[in-house]
N, C-alpha and C. Protein backbone atom coordinates (compact mmCIF):
# COMPACT_ATOMS: atom_id res chain seq x y z
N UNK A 1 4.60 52.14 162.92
CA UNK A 1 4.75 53.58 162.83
C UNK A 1 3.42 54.25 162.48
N UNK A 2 2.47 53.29 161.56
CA UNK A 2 1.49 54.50 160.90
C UNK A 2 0.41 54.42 162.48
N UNK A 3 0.22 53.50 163.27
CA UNK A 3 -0.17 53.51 164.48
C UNK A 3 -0.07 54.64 164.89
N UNK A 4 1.51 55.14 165.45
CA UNK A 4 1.76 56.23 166.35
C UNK A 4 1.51 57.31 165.46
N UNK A 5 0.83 57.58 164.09
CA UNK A 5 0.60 58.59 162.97
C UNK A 5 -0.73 58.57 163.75
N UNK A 6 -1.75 58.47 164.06
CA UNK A 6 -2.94 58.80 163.97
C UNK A 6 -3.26 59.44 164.84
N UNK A 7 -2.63 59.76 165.96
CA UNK A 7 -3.09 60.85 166.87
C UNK A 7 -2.50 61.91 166.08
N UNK A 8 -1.20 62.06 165.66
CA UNK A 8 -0.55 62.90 164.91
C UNK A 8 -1.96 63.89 163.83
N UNK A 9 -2.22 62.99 163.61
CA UNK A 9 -2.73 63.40 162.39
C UNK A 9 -4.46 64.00 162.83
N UNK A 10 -4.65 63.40 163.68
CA UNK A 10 -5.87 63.98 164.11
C UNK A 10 -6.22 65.32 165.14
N UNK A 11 -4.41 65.30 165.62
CA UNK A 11 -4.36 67.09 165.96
C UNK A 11 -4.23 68.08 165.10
N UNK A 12 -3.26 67.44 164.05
CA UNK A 12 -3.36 68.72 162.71
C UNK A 12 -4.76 68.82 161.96
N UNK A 13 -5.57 68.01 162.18
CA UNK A 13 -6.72 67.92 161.33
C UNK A 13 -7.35 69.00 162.48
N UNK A 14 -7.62 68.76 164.25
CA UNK A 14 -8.44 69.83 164.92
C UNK A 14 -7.74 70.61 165.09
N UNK A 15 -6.55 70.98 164.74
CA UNK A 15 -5.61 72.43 164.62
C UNK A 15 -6.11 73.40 163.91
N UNK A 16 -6.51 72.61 162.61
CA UNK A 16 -6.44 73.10 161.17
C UNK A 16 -5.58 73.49 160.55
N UNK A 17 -4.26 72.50 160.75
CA UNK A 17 -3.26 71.92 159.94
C UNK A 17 -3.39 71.26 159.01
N UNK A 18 -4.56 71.07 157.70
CA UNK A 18 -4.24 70.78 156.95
C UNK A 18 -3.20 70.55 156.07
N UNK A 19 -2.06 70.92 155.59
CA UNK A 19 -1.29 70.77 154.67
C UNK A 19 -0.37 69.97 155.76
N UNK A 20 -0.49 69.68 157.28
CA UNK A 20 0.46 68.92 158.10
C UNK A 20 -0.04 67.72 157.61
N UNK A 21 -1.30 67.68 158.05
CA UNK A 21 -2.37 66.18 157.91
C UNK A 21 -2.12 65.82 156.67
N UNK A 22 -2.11 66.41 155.91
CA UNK A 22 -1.97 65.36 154.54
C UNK A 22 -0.35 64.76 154.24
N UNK A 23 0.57 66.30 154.90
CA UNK A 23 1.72 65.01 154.68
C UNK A 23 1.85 64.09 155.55
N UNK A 24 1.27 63.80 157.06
CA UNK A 24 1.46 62.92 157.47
C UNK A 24 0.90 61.81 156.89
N UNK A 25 -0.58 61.98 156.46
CA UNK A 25 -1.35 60.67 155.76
C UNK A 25 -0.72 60.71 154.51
N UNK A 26 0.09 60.90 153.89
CA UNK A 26 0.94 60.40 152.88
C UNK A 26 2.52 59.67 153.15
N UNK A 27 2.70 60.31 154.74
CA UNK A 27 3.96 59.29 154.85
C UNK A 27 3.15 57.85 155.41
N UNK A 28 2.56 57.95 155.86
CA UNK A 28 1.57 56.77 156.45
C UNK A 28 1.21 55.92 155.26
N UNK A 29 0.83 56.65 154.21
CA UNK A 29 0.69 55.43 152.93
C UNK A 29 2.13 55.26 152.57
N UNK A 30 2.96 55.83 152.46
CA UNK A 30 4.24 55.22 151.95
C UNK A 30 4.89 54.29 152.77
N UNK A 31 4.85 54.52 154.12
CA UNK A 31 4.94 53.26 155.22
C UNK A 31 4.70 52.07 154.77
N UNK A 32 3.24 52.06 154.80
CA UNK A 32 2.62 51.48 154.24
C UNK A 32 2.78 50.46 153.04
N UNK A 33 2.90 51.27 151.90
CA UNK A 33 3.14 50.66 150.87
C UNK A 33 4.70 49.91 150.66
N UNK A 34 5.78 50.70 151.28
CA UNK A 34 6.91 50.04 152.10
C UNK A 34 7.04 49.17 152.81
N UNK A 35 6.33 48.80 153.67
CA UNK A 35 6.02 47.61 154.17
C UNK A 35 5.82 46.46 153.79
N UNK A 36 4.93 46.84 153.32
CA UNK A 36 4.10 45.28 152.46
C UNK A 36 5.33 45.48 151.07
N UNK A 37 5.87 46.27 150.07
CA UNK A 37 6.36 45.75 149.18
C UNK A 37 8.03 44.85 150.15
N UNK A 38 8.56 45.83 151.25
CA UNK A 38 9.57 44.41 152.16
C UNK A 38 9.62 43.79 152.70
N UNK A 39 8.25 43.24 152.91
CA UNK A 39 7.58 42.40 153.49
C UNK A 39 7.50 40.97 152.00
N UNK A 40 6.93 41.39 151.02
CA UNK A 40 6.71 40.76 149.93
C UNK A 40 7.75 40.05 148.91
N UNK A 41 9.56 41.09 149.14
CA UNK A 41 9.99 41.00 148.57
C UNK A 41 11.57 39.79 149.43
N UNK A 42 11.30 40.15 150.89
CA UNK A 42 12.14 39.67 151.80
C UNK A 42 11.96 38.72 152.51
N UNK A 43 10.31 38.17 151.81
CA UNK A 43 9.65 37.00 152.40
C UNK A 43 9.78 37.18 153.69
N UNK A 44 9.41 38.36 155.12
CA UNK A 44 9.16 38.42 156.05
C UNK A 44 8.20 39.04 156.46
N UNK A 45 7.37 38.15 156.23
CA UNK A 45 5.78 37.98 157.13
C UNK A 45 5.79 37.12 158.36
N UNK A 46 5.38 38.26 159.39
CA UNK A 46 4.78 37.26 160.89
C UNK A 46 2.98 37.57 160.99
N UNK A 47 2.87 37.03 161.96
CA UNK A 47 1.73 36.87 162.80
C UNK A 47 1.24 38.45 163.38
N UNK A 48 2.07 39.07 164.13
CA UNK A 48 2.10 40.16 164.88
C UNK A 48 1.26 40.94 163.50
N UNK A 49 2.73 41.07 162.49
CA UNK A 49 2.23 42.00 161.38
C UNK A 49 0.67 41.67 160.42
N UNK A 50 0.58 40.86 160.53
CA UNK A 50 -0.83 40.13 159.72
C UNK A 50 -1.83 41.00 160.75
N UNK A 51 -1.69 41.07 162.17
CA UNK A 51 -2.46 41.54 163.06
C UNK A 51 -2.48 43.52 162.77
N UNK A 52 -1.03 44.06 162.96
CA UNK A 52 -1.06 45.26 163.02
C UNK A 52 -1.40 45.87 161.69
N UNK A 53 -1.22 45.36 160.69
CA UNK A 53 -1.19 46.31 159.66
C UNK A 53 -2.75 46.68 159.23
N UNK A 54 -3.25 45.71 159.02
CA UNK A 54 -5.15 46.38 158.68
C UNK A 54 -5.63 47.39 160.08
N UNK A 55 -5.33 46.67 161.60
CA UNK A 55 -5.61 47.52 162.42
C UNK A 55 -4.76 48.84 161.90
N UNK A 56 -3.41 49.17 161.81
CA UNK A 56 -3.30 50.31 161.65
C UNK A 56 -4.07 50.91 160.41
N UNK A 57 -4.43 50.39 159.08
CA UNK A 57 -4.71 51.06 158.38
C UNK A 57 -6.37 51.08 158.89
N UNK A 58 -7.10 50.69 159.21
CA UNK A 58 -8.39 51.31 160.10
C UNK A 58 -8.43 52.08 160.74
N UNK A 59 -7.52 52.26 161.66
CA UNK A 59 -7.57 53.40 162.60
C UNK A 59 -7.45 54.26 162.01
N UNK A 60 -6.51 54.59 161.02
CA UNK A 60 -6.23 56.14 160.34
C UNK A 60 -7.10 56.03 159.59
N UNK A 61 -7.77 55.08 159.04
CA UNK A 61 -9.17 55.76 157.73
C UNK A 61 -10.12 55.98 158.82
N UNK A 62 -10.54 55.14 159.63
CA UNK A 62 -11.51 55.52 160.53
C UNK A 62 -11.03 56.79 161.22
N UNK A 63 -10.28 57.25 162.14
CA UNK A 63 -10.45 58.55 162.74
C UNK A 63 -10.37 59.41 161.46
N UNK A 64 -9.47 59.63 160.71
CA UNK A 64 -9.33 60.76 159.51
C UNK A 64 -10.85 60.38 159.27
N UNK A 65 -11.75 59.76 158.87
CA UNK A 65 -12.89 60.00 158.59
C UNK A 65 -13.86 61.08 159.86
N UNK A 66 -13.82 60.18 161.37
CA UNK A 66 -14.89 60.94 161.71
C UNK A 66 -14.38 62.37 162.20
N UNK A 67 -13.05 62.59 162.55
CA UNK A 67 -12.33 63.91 162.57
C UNK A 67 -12.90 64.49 162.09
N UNK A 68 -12.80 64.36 160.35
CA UNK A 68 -13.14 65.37 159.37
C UNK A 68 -14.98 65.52 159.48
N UNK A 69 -15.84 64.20 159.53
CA UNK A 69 -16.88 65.06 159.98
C UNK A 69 -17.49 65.58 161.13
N UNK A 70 -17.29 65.10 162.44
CA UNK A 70 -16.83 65.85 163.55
C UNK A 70 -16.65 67.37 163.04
N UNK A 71 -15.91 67.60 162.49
CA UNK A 71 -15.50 69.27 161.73
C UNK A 71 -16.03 69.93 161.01
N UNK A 72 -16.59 69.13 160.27
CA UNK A 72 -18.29 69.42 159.45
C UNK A 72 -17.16 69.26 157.80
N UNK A 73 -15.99 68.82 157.68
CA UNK A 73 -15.45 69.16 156.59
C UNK A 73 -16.27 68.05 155.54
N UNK A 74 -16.42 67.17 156.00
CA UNK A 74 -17.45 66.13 154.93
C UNK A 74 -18.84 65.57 155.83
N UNK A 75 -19.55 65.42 154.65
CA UNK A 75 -20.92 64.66 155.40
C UNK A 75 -20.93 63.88 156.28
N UNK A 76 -21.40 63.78 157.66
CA UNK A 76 -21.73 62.67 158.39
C UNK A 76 -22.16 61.23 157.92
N UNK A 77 -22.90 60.90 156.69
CA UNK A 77 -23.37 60.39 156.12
C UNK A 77 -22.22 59.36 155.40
N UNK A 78 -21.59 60.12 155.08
CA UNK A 78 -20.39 59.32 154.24
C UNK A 78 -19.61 58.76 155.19
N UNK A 79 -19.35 59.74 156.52
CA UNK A 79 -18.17 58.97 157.45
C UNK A 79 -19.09 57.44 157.91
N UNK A 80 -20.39 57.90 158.10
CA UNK A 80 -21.14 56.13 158.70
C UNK A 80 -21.19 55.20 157.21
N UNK A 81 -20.80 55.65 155.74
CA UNK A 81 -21.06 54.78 155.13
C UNK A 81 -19.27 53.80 155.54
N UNK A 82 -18.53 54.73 155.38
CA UNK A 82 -17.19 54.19 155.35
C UNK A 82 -16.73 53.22 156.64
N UNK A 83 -17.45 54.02 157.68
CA UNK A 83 -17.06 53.44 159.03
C UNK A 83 -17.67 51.25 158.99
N UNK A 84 -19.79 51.71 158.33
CA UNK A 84 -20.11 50.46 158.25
C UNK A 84 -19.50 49.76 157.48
N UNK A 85 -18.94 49.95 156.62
CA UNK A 85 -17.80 48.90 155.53
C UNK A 85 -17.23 48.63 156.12
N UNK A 86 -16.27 49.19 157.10
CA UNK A 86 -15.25 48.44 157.63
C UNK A 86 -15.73 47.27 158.84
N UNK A 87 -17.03 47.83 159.11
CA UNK A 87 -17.16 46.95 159.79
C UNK A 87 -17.84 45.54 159.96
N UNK A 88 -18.90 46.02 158.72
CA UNK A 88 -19.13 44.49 158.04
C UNK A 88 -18.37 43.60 157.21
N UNK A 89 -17.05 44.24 156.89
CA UNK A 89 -15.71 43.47 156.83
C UNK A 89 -15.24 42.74 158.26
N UNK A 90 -15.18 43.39 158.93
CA UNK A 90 -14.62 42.86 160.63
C UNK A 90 -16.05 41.98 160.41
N UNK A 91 -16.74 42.07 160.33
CA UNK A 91 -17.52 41.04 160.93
C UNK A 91 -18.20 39.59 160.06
N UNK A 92 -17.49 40.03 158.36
CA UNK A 92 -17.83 39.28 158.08
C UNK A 92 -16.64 37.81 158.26
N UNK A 93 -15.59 38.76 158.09
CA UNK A 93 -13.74 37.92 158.44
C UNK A 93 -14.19 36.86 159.58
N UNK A 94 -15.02 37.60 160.77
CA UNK A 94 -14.95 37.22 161.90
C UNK A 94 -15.76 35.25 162.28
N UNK A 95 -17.24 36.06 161.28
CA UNK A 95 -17.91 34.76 161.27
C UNK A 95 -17.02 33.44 160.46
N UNK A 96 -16.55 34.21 159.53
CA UNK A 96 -15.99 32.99 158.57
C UNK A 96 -14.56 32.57 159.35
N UNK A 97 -13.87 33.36 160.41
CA UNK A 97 -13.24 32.41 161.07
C UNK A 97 -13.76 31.07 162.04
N UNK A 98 -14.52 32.27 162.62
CA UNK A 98 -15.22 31.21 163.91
C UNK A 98 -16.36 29.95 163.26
N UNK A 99 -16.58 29.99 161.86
CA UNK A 99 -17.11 28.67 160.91
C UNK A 99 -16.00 27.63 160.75
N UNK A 100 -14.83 28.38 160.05
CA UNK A 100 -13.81 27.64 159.69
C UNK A 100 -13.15 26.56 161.16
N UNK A 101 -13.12 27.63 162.14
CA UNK A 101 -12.48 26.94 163.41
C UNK A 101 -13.37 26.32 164.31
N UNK A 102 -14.51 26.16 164.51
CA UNK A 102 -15.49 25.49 165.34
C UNK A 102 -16.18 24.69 164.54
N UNK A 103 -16.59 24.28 163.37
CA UNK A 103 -17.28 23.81 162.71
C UNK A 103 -16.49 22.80 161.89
């Protein structure tokens, strides 16, 4: 669901729907946090979900980031600090798979 949230949320943001955008990025964390606690509590974890859930939660920090500076609402500066974190995460995950599995 928080997937199909991020276009959502990135028209109320170039609308200037603010007070839409934030409740959507708050049902998106409660999703969220719903998830993983019935996921945690119902012992049903797959594969698929191990896959979708960080992608979804990237996509919505990443676009809600460059949206907002795209818009000038926050520094450019901050959206490339946030964006490179995520991605020297992706890339650090990445090497330490392809060590673990080829090596």
């Amino acid at each position: 669901m928080r997937i199909f949230l991020v276009p959502v949320l990135v028209i109320f943001l170039i609308q200037g729907s603010f007070l839409n955008a934030f409740i959507v990025f708050i049902v998106a964390g409660i999703t969220d946090a719903l998830d993983g606690f019935l996921a945690r509590i119902l012992n049903q974890k797959t594969v698929l979900g191990a896959y979708l859930d960080p992608l979804a939660d990237k996509a919505l920090l990443i676009s809600t980031f460059v949206t907002l500076s795209i818009l000038g609402i926050i520094p450019a500066w901050l959206t490339v600090i946030v964006v490179s974190r995520d991605f020297v995460i992706l890339l650090g995950v990445s090497v330490l798979f392809f060590y673990v599995c080829f090596l």
